[in-house]
C-alpha atoms as a PDB file:
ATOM      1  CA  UNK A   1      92.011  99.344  92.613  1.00  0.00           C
ATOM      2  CA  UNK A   2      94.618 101.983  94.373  1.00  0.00           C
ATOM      3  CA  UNK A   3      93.682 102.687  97.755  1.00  0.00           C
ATOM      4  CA  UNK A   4      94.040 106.538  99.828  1.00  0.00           C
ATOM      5  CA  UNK A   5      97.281 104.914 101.284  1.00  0.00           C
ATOM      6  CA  UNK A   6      98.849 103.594  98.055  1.00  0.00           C
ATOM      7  CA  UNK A   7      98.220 106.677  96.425  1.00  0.00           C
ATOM      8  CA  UNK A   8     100.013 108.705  98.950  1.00  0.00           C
ATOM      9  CA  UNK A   9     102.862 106.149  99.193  1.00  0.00           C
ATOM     10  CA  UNK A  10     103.351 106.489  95.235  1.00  0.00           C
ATOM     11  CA  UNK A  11     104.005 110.170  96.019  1.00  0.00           C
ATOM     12  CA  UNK A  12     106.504 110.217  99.197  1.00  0.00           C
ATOM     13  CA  UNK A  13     108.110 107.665  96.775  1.00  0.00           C
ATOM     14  CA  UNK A  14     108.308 109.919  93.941  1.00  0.00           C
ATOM     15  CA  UNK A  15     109.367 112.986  95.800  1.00  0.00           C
ATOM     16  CA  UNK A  16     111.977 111.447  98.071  1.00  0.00           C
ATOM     17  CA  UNK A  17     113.865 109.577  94.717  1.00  0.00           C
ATOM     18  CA  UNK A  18     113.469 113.467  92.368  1.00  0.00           C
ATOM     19  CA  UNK A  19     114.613 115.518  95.838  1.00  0.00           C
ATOM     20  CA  UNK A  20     117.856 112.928  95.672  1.00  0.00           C
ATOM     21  CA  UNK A  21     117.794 112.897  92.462  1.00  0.00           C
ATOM     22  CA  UNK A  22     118.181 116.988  92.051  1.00  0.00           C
ATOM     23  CA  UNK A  23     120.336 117.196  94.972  1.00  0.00           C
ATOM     24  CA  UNK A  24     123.081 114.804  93.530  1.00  0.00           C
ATOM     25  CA  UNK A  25     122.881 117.192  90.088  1.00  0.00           C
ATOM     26  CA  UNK A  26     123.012 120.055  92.270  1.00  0.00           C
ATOM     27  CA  UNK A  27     125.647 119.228  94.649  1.00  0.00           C
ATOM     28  CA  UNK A  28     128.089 117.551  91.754  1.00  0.00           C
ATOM     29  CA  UNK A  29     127.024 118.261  88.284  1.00  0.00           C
ATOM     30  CA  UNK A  30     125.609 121.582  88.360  1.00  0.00           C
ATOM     31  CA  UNK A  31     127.202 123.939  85.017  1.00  0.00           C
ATOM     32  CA  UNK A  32     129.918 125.629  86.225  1.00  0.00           C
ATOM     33  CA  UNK A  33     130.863 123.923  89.236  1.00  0.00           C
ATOM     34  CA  UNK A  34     134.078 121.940  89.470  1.00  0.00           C
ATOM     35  CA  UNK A  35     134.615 119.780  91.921  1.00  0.00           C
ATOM     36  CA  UNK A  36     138.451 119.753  91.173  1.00  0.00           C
ATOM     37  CA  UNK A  37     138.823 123.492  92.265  1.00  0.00           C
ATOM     38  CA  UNK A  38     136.674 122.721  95.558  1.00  0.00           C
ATOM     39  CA  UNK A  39     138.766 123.269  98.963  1.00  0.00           C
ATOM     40  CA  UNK A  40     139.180 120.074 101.502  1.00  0.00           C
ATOM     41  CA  UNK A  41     136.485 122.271 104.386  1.00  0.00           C
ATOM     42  CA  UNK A  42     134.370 122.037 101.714  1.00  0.00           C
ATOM     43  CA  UNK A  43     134.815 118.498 101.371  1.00  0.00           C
ATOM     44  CA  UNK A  44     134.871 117.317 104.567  1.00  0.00           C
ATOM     45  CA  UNK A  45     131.371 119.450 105.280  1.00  0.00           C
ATOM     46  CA  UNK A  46     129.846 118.511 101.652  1.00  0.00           C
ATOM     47  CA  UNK A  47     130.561 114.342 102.104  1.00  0.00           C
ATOM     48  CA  UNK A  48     128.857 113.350 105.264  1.00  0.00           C
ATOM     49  CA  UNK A  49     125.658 116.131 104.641  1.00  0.00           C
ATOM     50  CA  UNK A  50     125.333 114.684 101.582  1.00  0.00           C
ATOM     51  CA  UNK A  51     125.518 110.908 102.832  1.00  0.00           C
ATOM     52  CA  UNK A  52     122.660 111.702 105.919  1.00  0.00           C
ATOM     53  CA  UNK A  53     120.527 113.210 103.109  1.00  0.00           C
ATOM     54  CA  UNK A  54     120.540 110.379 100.785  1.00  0.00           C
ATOM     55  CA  UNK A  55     120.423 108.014 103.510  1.00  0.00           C
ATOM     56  CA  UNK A  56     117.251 109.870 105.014  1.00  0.00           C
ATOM     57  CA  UNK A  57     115.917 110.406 101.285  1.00  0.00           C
ATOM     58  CA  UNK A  58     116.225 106.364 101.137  1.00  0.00           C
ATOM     59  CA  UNK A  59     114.321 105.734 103.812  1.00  0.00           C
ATOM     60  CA  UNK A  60     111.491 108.096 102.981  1.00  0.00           C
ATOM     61  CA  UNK A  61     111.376 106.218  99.485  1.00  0.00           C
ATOM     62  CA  UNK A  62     111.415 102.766 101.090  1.00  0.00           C
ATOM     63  CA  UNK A  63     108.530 103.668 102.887  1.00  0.00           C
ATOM     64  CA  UNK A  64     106.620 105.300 100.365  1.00  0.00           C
ATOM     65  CA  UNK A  65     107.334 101.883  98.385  1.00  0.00           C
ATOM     66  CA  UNK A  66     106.247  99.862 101.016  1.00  0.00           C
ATOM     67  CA  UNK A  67     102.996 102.054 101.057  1.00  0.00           C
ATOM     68  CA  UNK A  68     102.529 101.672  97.565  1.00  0.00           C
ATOM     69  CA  UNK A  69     103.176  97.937  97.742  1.00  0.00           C
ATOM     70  CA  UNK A  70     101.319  96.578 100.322  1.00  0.00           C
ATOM     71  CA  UNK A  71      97.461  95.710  99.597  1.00  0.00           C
ATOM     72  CA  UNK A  72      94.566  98.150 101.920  1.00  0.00           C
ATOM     73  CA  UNK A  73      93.259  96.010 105.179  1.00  0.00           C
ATOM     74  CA  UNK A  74      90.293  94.075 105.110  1.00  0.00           C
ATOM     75  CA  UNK A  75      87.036  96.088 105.991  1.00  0.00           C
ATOM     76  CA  UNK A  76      86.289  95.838 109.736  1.00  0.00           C
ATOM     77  CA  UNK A  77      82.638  94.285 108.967  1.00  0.00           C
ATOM     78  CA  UNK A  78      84.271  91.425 106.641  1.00  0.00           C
ATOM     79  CA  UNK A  79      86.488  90.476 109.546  1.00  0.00           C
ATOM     80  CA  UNK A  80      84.320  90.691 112.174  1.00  0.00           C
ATOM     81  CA  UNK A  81      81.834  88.386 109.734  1.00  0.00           C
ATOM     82  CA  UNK A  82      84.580  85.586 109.350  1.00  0.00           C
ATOM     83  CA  UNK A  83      85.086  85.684 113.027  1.00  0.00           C
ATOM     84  CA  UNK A  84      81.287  84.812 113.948  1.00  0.00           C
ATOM     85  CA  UNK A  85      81.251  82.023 110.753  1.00  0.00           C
ATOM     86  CA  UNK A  86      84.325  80.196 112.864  1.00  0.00           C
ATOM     87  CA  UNK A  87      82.257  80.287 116.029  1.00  0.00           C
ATOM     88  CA  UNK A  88      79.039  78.886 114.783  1.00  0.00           C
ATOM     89  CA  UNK A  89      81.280  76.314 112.831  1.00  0.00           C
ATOM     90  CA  UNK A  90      83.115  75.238 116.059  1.00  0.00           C
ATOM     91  CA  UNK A  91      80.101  75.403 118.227  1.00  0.00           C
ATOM     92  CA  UNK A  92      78.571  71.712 119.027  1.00  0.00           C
ATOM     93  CA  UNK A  93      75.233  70.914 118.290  1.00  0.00           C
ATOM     94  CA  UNK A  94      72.891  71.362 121.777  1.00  0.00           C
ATOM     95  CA  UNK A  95      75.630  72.710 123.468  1.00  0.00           C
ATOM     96  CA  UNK A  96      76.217  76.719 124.542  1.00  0.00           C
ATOM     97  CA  UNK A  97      79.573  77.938 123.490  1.00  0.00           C
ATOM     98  CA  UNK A  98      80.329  78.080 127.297  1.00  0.00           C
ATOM     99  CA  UNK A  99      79.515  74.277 128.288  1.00  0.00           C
ATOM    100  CA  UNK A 100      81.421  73.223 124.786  1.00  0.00           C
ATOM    101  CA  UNK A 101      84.851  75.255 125.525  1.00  0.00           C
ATOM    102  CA  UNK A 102      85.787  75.446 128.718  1.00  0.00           C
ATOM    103  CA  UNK A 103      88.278  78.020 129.933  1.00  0.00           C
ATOM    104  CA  UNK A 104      91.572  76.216 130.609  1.00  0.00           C
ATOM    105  CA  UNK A 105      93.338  79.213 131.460  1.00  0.00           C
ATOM    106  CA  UNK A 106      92.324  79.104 135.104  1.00  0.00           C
ATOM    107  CA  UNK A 107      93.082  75.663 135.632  1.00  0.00           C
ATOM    108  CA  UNK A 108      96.881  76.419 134.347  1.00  0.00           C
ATOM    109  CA  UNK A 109      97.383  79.200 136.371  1.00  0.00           C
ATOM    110  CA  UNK A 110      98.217  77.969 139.906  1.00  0.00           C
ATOM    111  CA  UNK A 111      97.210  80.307 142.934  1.00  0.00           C
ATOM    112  CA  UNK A 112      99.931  83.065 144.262  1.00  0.00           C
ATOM    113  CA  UNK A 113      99.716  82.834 148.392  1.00  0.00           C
ATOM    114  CA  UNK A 114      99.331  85.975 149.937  1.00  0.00           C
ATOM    115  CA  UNK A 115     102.430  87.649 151.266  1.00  0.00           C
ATOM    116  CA  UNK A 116     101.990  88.745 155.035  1.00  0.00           C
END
């Protein structure tokens, strides 16, 4: 079963790779346009636009993949269920949960003296 957020990661996916996709065609391949005949400004200006928008095409594609990819979070109500089976597991017999765990934190912690 797809989830909302795997749906929607399948499309940024899709869009980023066909926007790159069209943009190298458009850019380089296009009918009629020879890269041969183009001018060095044209060059220098084409090159690094044309790196920063595949690079930021790649990254909007790696995230829509890892949208895709990873599996939809528990629901809150079966994780809040597993919590309260591990407490009545670990909780002694006759014994409140307070009297069975004591907090060790405090006894860690030494005491800060007061500046005066």
């Amino acid at each position: 079963m797809v989830s909302k957020d795997q749906t929607i990661g399948g499309i940024i996916f899709t869009i980023c790779l066909i926007v790159g996709i069209l943009y190298t065609i458009g850019l380089f391949l296009w009918p009629g346009a020879d890269p041969l005949e183009w001018t060095l400004q044209f060059w220098l200006l084409a090159i690094p636009v044309f790196f920063a928008f595949i690079a930021i095409m790649g990254i909007g594609a790696w995230i829509g993949w890892t949208m895709a990819t990873t599996p939809p979070p528990k629901p809150i109500e079966e994780i809040t269920s597993e919590i309260e089976k591990k407490e009545e597991e670990t909780k002694p017999e006759g014994k409140p949960i307070e009297e069975a765990a004591p907090s060790t934190e405090e006894e860690k912690k030494p005491e800060r003296k007061k500046k005066t």
